[in-house]
Every structure is written in C-alpha cells, then in structure tokens.
C-alpha atoms as a PDB file:
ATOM      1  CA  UNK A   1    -189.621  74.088  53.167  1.00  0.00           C
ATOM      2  CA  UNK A   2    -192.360  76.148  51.957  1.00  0.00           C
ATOM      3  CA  UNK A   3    -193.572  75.021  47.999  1.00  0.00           C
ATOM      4  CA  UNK A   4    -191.438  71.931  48.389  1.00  0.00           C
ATOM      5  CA  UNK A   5    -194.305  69.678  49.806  1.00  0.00           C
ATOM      6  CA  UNK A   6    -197.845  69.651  48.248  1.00  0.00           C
ATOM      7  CA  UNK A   7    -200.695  67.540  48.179  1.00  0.00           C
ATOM      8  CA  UNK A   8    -203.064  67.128  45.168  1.00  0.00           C
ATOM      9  CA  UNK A   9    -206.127  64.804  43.807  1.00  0.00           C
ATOM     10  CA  UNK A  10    -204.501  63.685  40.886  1.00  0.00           C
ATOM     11  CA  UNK A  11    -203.772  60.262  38.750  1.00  0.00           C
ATOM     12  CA  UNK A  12    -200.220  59.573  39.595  1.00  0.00           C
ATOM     13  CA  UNK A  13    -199.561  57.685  36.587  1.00  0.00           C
ATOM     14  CA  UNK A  14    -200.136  60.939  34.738  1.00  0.00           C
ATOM     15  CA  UNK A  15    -197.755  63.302  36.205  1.00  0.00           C
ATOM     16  CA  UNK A  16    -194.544  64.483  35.020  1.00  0.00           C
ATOM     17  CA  UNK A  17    -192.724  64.310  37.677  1.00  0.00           C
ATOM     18  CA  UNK A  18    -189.150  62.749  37.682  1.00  0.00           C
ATOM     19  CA  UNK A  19    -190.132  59.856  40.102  1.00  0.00           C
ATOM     20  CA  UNK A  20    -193.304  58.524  40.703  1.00  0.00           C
ATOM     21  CA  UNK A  21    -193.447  56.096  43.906  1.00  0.00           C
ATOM     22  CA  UNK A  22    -195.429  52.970  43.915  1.00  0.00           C
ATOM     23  CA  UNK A  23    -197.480  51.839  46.848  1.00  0.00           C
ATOM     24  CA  UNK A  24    -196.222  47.817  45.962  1.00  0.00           C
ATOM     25  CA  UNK A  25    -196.025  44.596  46.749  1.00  0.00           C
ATOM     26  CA  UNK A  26    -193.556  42.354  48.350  1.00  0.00           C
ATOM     27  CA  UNK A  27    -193.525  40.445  44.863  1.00  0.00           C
ATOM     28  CA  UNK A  28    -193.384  44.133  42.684  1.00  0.00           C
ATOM     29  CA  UNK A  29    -194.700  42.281  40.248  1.00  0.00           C
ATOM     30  CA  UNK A  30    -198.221  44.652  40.401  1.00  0.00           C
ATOM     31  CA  UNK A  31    -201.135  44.092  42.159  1.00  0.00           C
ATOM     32  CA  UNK A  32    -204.154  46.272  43.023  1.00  0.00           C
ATOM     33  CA  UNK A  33    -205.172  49.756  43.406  1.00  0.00           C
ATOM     34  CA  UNK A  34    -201.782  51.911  42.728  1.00  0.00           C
ATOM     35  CA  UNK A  35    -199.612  48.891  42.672  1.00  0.00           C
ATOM     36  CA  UNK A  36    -201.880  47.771  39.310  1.00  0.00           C
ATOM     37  CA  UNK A  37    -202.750  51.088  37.950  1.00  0.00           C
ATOM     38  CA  UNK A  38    -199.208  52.000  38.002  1.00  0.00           C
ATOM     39  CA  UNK A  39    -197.809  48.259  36.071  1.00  0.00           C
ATOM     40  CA  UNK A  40    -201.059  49.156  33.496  1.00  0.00           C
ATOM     41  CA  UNK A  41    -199.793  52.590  32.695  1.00  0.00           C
ATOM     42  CA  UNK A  42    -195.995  51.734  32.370  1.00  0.00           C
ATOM     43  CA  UNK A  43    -196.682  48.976  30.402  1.00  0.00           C
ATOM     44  CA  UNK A  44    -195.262  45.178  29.977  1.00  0.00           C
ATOM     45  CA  UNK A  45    -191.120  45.943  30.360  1.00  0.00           C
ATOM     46  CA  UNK A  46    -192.313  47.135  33.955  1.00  0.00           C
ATOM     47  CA  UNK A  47    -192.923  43.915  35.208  1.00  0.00           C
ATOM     48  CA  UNK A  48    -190.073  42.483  33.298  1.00  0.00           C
ATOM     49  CA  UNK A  49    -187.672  44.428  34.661  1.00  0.00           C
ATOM     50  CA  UNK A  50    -189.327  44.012  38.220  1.00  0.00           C
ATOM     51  CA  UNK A  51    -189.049  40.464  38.112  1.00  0.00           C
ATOM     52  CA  UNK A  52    -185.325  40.505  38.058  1.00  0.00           C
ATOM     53  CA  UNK A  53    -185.100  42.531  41.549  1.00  0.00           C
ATOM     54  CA  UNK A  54    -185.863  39.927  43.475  1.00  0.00           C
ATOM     55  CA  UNK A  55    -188.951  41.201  45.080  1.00  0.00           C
ATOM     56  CA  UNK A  56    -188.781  43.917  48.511  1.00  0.00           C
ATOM     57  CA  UNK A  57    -189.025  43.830  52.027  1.00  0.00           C
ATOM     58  CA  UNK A  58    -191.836  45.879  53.950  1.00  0.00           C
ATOM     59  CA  UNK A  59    -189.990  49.268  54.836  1.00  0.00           C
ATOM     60  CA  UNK A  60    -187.936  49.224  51.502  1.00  0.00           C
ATOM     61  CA  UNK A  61    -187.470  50.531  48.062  1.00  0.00           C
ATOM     62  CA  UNK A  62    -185.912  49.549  44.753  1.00  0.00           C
ATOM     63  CA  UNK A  63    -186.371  51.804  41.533  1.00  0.00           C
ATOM     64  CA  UNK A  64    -187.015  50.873  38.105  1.00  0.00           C
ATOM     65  CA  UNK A  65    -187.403  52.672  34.875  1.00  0.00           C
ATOM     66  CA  UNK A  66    -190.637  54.220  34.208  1.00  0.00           C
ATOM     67  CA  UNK A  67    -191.268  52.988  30.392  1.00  0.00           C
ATOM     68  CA  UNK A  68    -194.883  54.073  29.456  1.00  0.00           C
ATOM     69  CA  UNK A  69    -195.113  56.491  32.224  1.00  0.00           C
ATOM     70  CA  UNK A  70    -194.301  60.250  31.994  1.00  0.00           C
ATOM     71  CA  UNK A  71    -192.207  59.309  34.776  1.00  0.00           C
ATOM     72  CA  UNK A  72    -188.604  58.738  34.259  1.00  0.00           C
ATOM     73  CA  UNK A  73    -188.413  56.013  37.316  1.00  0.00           C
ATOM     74  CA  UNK A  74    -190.892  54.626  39.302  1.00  0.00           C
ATOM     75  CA  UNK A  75    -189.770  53.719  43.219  1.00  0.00           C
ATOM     76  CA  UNK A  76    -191.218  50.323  44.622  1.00  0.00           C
ATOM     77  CA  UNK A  77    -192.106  50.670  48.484  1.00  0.00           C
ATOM     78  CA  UNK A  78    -193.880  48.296  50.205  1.00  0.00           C
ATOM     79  CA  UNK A  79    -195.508  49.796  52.942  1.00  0.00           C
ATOM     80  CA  UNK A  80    -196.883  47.189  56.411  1.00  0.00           C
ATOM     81  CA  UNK A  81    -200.335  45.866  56.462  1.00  0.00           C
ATOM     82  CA  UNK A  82    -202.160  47.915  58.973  1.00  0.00           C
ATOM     83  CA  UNK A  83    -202.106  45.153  62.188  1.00  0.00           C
ATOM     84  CA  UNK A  84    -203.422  48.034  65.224  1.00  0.00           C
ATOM     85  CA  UNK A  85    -200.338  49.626  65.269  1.00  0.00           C
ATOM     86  CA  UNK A  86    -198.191  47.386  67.466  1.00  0.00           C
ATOM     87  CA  UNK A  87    -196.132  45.482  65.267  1.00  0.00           C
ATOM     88  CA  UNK A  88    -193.724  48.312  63.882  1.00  0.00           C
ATOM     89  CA  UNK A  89    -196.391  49.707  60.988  1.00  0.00           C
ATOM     90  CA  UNK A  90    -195.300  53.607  62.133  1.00  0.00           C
ATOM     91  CA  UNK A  91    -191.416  52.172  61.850  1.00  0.00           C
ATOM     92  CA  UNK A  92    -192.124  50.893  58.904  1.00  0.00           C
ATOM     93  CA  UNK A  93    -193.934  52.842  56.753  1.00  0.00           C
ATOM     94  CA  UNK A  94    -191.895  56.054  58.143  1.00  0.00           C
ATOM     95  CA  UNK A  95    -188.380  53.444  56.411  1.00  0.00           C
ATOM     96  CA  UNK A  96    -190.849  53.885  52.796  1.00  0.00           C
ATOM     97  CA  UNK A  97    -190.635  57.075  53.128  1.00  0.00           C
ATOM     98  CA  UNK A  98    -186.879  57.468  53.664  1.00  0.00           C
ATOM     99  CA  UNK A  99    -185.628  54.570  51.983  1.00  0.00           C
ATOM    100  CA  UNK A 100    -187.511  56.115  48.922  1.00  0.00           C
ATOM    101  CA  UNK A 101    -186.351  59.147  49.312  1.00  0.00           C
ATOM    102  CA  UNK A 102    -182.708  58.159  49.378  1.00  0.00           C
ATOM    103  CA  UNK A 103    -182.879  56.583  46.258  1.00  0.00           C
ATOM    104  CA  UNK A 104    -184.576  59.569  44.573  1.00  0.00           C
ATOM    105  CA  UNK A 105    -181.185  61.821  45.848  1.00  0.00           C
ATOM    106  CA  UNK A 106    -179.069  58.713  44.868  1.00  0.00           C
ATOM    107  CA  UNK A 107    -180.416  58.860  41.465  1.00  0.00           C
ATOM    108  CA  UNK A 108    -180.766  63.017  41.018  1.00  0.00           C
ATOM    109  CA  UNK A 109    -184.246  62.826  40.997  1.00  0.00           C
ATOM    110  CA  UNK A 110    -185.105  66.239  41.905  1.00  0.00           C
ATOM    111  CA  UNK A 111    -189.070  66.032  41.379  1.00  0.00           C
ATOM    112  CA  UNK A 112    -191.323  63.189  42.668  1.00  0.00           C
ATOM    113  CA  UNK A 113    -194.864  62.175  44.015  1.00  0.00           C
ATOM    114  CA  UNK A 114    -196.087  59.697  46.740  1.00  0.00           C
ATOM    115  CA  UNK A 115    -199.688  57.526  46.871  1.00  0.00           C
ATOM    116  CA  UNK A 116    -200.876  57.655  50.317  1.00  0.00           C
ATOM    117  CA  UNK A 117    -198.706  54.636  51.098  1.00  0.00           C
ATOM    118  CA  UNK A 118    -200.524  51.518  52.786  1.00  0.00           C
ATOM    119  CA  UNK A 119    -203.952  53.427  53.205  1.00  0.00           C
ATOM    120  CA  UNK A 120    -205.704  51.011  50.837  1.00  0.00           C
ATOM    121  CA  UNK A 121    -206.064  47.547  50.869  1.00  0.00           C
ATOM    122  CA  UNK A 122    -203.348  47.017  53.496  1.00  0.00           C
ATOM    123  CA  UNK A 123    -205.610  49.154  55.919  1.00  0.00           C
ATOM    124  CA  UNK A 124    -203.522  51.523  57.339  1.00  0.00           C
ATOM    125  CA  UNK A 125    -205.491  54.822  58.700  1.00  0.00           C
ATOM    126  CA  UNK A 126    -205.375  58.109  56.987  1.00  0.00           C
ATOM    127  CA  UNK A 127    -204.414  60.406  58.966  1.00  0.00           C
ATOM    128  CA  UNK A 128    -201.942  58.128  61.097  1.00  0.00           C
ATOM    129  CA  UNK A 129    -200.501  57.319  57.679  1.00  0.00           C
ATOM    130  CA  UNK A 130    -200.557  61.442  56.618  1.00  0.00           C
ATOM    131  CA  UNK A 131    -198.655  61.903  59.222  1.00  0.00           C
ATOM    132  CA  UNK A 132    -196.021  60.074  58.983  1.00  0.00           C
ATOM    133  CA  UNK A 133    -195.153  60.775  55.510  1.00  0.00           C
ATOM    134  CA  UNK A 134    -195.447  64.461  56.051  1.00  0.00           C
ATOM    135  CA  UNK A 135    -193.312  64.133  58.594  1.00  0.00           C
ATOM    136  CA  UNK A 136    -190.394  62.243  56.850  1.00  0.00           C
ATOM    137  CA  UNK A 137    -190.451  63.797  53.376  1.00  0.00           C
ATOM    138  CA  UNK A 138    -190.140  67.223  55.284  1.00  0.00           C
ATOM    139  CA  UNK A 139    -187.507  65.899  57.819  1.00  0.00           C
ATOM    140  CA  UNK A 140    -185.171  64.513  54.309  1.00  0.00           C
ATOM    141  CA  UNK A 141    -186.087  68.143  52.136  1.00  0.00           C
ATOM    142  CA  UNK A 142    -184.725  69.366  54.924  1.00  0.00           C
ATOM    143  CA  UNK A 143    -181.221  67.710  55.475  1.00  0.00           C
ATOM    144  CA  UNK A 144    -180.838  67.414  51.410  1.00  0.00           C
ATOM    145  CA  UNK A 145    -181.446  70.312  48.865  1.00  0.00           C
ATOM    146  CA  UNK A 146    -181.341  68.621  46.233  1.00  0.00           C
ATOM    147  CA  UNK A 147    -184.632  67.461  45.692  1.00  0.00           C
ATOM    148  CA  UNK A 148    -186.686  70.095  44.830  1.00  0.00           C
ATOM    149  CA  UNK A 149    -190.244  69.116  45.409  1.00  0.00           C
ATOM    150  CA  UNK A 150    -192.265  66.056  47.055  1.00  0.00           C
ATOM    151  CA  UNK A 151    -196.290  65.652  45.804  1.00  0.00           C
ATOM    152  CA  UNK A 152    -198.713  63.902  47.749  1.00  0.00           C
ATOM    153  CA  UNK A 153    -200.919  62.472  44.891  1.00  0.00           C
ATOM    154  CA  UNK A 154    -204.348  60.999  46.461  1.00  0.00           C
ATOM    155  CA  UNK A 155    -207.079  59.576  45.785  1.00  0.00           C
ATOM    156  CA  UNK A 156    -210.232  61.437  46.457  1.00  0.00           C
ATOM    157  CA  UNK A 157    -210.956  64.963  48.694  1.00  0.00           C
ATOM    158  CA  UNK A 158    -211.182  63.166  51.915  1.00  0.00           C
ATOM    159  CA  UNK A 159    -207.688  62.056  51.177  1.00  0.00           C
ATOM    160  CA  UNK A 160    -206.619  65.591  50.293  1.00  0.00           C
ATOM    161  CA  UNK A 161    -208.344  67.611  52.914  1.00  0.00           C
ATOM    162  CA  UNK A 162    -205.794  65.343  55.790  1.00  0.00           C
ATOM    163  CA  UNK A 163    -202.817  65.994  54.086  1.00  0.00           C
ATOM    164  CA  UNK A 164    -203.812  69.537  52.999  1.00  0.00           C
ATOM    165  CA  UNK A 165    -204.246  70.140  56.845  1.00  0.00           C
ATOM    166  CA  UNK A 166    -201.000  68.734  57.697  1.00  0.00           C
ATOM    167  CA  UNK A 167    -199.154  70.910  55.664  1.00  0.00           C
ATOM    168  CA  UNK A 168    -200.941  73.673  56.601  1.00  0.00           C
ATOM    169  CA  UNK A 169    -199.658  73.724  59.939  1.00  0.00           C
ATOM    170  CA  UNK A 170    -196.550  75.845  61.045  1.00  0.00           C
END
C-alpha cells in the first residue's frame, strides 16, 4: 500500500492524473468551489455532456470525459450535506469513495486524485471526512491492483496536515 496513497496541496484541475474526481452536485451541471473550478477548467462540452446523465444521487458516481483538463475523465460524486452525522453522511460519503473507485477500475484508470469530498460548502468535518476516504481508497488498492495510485488533492495546509497524519499511521 505504501506510495499508492498520497496527499498534496495542489490545484486538481492541473494534474495529470488519469482521473480527476469532482466533489459535485446532484444536478452535475457545476456549482461552487471544486464542483465550479473543475466545469471552468474543462471547459463548455463538460456541462454538455453532463447534462445528458441525468444528474446523481448522494453516494454515487458517473464519469465523463475530461475535455480541457489534463485529465482524461473526470468522476462526478456527490458527497451528503453534513446534517450531525445521523442521517447516513459516514455511509454515504464512504459509497463516493467506492462507487468512484469502481468506475476508475471499470474504465482502466490506473492514476487518479480526490478533493476532500463534502468538506466545503456541504459542511462535512475534516478529519471525520479524512477518515473515511483514507480508509476506503486503501481498503479498494487493496482488493484491486490495478490502480496504481490515489492523490488526495486539498485545499490549503490545514487540509494537508489531517490527511498527511492519516497516512502516516501504520
């Protein structure tokens, strides 16, 4: 497992990676923060081609190309609205995590990179968040060798000093 998880501060609309994954909306038809950074960088056919999926349940993911990006694809997830925890939020962020994954293997998508997924505007805290997606990208690299490495892109050194302790640990 070692190398195939890693957090950075970066732009994810920048990285060549295979896959980038998109912090969305139940619309996907961009939005704020990631959601609207990511439709700006990919350019116009992005939304276009979103508007034909039909839009995404909380917990899921549908893939599109990446256009304008140096990403190839870019996965939709639309992670829960941070409520206090008791109305499924761990559930369903964890099913962003794997449903996203799963597509990447379905697709041979052997590099990509994850926002911190409902930690913005949808309120979800950082480390609970951290947790859980360090948890289920390493749980999938486990079970499936085929993708060869998972990046944590986040916004800001707060951001990166959780996650960078959370893979630090044994």
């Amino acid at each position: 497992m070692a190398g195939r998880l890693c957090a950075i501060e970066a732009d994810i609309t920048r990285l060549e990676v295979d896959a980038i994954v998109n912090a969305a909306n139940n619309t996907l038809l961009g939005g704020g923060g990631v959601d609207g950074a990511i439709h700006r960088a990919a350019g116009p056919e992005l939304v276009r081609e979103c508007r034909t999926l039909g839009g995404c349940d909380t917990g899921n993911a549908k893939i599109t190309r990446g256009y304008r990006l140096p990403a190839k694809y870019v996965i939709h997830t639309v992670g829960p609205v941070w409520s206090g925890g008791g109305g499924g939020e761990p559930e369903l962020l964890a099913s962003c995590y794997r449903r996203s994954l799963a597509l990447a293997l379905e697709h041979g998508i052997r590099t990509l990179a994850f926002p911190a997924i409902s930690c913005g505007v949808y309120g979800y805290p950082m480390e609970q968040a951290a947790s859980i997606a360090v948890r289920e990208s390493g749980r999938f690299l486990e079970e499936h060798g085929a993708i060869e490495q998972v990046t944590f892109a986040l916004f800001g050194p707060s951001a990166l000093a959780v996650y960078e302790a959370l893979l630090a640990r044994p």
